[in-house]
Protein backbone atom coordinates (compact mmCIF):
# COMPACT_ATOMS: atom_id res chain seq x y z
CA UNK A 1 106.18 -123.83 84.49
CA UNK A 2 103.25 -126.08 85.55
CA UNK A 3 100.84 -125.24 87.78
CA UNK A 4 98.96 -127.13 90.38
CA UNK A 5 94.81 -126.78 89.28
CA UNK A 6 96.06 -125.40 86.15
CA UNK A 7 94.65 -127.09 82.84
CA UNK A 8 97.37 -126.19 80.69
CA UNK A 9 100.86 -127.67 80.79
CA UNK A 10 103.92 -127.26 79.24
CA UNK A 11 105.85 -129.95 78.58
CA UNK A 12 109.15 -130.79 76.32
CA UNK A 13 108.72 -132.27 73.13
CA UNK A 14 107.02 -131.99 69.30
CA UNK A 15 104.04 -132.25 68.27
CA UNK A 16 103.02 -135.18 65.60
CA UNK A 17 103.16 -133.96 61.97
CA UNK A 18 98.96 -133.41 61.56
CA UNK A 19 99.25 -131.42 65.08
CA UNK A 20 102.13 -129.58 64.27
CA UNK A 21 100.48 -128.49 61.00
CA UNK A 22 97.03 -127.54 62.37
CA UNK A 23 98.48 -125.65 65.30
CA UNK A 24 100.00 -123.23 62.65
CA UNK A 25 97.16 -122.89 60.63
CA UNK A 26 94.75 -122.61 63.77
CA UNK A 27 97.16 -119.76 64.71
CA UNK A 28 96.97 -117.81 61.47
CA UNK A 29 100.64 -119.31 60.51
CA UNK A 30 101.06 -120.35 57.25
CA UNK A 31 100.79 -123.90 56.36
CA UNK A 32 103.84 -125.97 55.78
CA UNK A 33 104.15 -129.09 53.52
CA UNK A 34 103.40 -132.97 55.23
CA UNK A 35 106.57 -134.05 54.00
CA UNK A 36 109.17 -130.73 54.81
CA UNK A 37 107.20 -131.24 58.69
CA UNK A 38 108.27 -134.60 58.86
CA UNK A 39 111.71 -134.09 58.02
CA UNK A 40 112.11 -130.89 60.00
CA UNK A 41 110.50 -131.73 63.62
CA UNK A 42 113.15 -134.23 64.31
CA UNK A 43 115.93 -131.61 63.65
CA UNK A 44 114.48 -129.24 66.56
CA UNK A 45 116.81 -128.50 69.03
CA UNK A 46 114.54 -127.89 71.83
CA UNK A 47 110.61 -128.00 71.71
CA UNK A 48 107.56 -127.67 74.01
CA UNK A 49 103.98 -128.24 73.41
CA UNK A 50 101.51 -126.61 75.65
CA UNK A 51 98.27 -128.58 76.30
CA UNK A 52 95.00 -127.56 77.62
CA UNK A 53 93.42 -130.92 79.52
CA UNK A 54 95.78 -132.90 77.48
CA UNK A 55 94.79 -131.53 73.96
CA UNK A 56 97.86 -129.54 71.98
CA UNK A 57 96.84 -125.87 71.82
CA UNK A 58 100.33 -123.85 71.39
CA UNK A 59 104.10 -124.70 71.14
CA UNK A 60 107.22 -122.98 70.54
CA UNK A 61 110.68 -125.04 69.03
CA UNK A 62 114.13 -123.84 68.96
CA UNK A 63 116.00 -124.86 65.89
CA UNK A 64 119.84 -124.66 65.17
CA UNK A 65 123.38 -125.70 64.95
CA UNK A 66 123.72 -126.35 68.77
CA UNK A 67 126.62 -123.71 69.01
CA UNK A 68 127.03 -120.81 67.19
CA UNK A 69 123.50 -119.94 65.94
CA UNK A 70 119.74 -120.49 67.12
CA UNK A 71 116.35 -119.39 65.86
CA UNK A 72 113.11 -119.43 67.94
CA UNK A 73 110.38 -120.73 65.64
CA UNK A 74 106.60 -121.80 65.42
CA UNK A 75 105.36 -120.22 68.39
CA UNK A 76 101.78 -120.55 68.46
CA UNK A 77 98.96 -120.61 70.49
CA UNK A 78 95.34 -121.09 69.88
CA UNK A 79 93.17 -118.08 69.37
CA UNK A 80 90.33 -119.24 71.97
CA UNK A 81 93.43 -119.28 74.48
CA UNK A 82 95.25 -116.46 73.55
CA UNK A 83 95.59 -113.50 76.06
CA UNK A 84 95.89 -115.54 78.91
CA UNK A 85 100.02 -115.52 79.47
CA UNK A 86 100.50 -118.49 77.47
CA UNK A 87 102.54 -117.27 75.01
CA UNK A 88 104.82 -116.50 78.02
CA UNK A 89 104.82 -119.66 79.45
CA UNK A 90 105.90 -121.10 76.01
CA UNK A 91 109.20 -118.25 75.78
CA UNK A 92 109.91 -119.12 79.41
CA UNK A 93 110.45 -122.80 78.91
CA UNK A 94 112.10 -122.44 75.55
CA UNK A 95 114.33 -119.32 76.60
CA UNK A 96 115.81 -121.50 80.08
CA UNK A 97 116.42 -124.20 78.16
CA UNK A 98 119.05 -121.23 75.87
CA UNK A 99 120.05 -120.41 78.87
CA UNK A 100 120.82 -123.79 80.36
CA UNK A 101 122.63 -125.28 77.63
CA UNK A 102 123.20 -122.67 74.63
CA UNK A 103 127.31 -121.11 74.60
CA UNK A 104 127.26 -117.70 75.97
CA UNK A 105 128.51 -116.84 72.97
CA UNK A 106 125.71 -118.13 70.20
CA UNK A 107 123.54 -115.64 68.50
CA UNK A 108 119.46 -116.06 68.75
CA UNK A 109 117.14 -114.82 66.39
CA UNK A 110 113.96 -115.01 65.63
CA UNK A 111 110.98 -112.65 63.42
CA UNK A 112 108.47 -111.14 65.69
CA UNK A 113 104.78 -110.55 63.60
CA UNK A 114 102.69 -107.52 65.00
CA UNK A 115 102.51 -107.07 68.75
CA UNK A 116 104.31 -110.57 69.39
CA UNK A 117 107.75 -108.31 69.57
CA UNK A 118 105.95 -107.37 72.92
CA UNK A 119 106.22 -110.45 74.49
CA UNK A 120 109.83 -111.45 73.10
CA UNK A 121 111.37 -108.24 74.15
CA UNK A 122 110.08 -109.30 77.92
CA UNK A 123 112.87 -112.22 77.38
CA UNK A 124 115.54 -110.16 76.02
CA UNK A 125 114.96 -109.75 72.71
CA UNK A 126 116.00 -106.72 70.63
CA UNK A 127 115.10 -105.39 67.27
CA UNK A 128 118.00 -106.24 65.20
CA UNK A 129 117.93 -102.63 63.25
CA UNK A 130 119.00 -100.77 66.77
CA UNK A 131 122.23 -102.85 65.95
CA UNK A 132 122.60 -101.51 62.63
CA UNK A 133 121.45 -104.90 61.11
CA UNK A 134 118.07 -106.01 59.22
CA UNK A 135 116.29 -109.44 59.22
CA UNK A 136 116.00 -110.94 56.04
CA UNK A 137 114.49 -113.60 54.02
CA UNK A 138 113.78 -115.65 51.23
CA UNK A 139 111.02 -118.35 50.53
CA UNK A 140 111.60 -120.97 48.50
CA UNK A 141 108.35 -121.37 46.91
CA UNK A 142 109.34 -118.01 44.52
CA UNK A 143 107.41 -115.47 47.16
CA UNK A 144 110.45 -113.81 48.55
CA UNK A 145 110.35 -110.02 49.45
CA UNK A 146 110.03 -107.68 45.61
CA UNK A 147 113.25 -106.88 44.66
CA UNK A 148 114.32 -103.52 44.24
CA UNK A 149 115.16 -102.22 40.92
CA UNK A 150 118.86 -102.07 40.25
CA UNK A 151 119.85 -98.50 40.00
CA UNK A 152 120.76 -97.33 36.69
CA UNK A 153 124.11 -96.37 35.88
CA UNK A 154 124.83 -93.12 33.75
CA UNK A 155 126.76 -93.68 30.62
């Protein structure tokens, strides 16, 4: 939601490649490939950018198959405007836009780092273990989780 007076607005969309990429990094995200960007910000489902007197300081993008499964992703926000409900703002937009046009059936995820599971348990969000399930993952780049030593069998 936009306010009148307010210099920050929300609006729908993605943010070019460079932005995209310096958003995350101004964040603390990691970095992602030029070419992996390009080919992935066109695939988002639903996005917003949040500007501060027109410059790109935050978004948020839903990503998915448009059905059966969807995964909040990239939310950001600059550190020099964090703490001021903007965060929030992002959710809201992205999470009435689920609601609006997401079956009431389809399955959202996302991974909340540090105190963010704060803010995306004031939209309904629920740590998955309470449901007797665990989020998992695996990076591509060879810098997935350790694995655990495969018990040994007695002989």
């Amino acid at each position: 939601m936009n306010y009148p007076n307010d210099p920050y607005e929300v609006s729908v969309g993605v943010p070019s490649v460079e932005v995209f990429r310096r958003l995350r990094t101004d964040a603390g995200l990691s970095d992602k490939a030029p070419e992996a960007v390009a080919v992935a910000l066109p695939n988002t489902w639903h996005g917003v950018v949040l500007r501060y007197q027109g410059e790109p300081i935050g978004m948020g993008r839903i990503i998915g198959d448009g059905g059966t499964a969807f995964q909040v992703v990239d939310m950001c926000v600059h550190p020099a405007h964090q703490g001021r409900g903007l965060g929030k703002r992002i959710m809201a937009a992205l999470t009435e836009e689920l609601e609006r046009r997401a079956p009431a059936t389809a399955y959202v995820s996302l991974i909340a780092d540090g105190p963010a599971r704060f803010l995306y348990e004031k939209f309904g969000f629920a740590d998955t273990a309470a449901h007797d399930s665990i989020g998992m993952y695996r990076a591509m780049d060879g810098n997935s989780a350790p694995q655990s030593p495969t018990p040994s069998r007695p002989r």
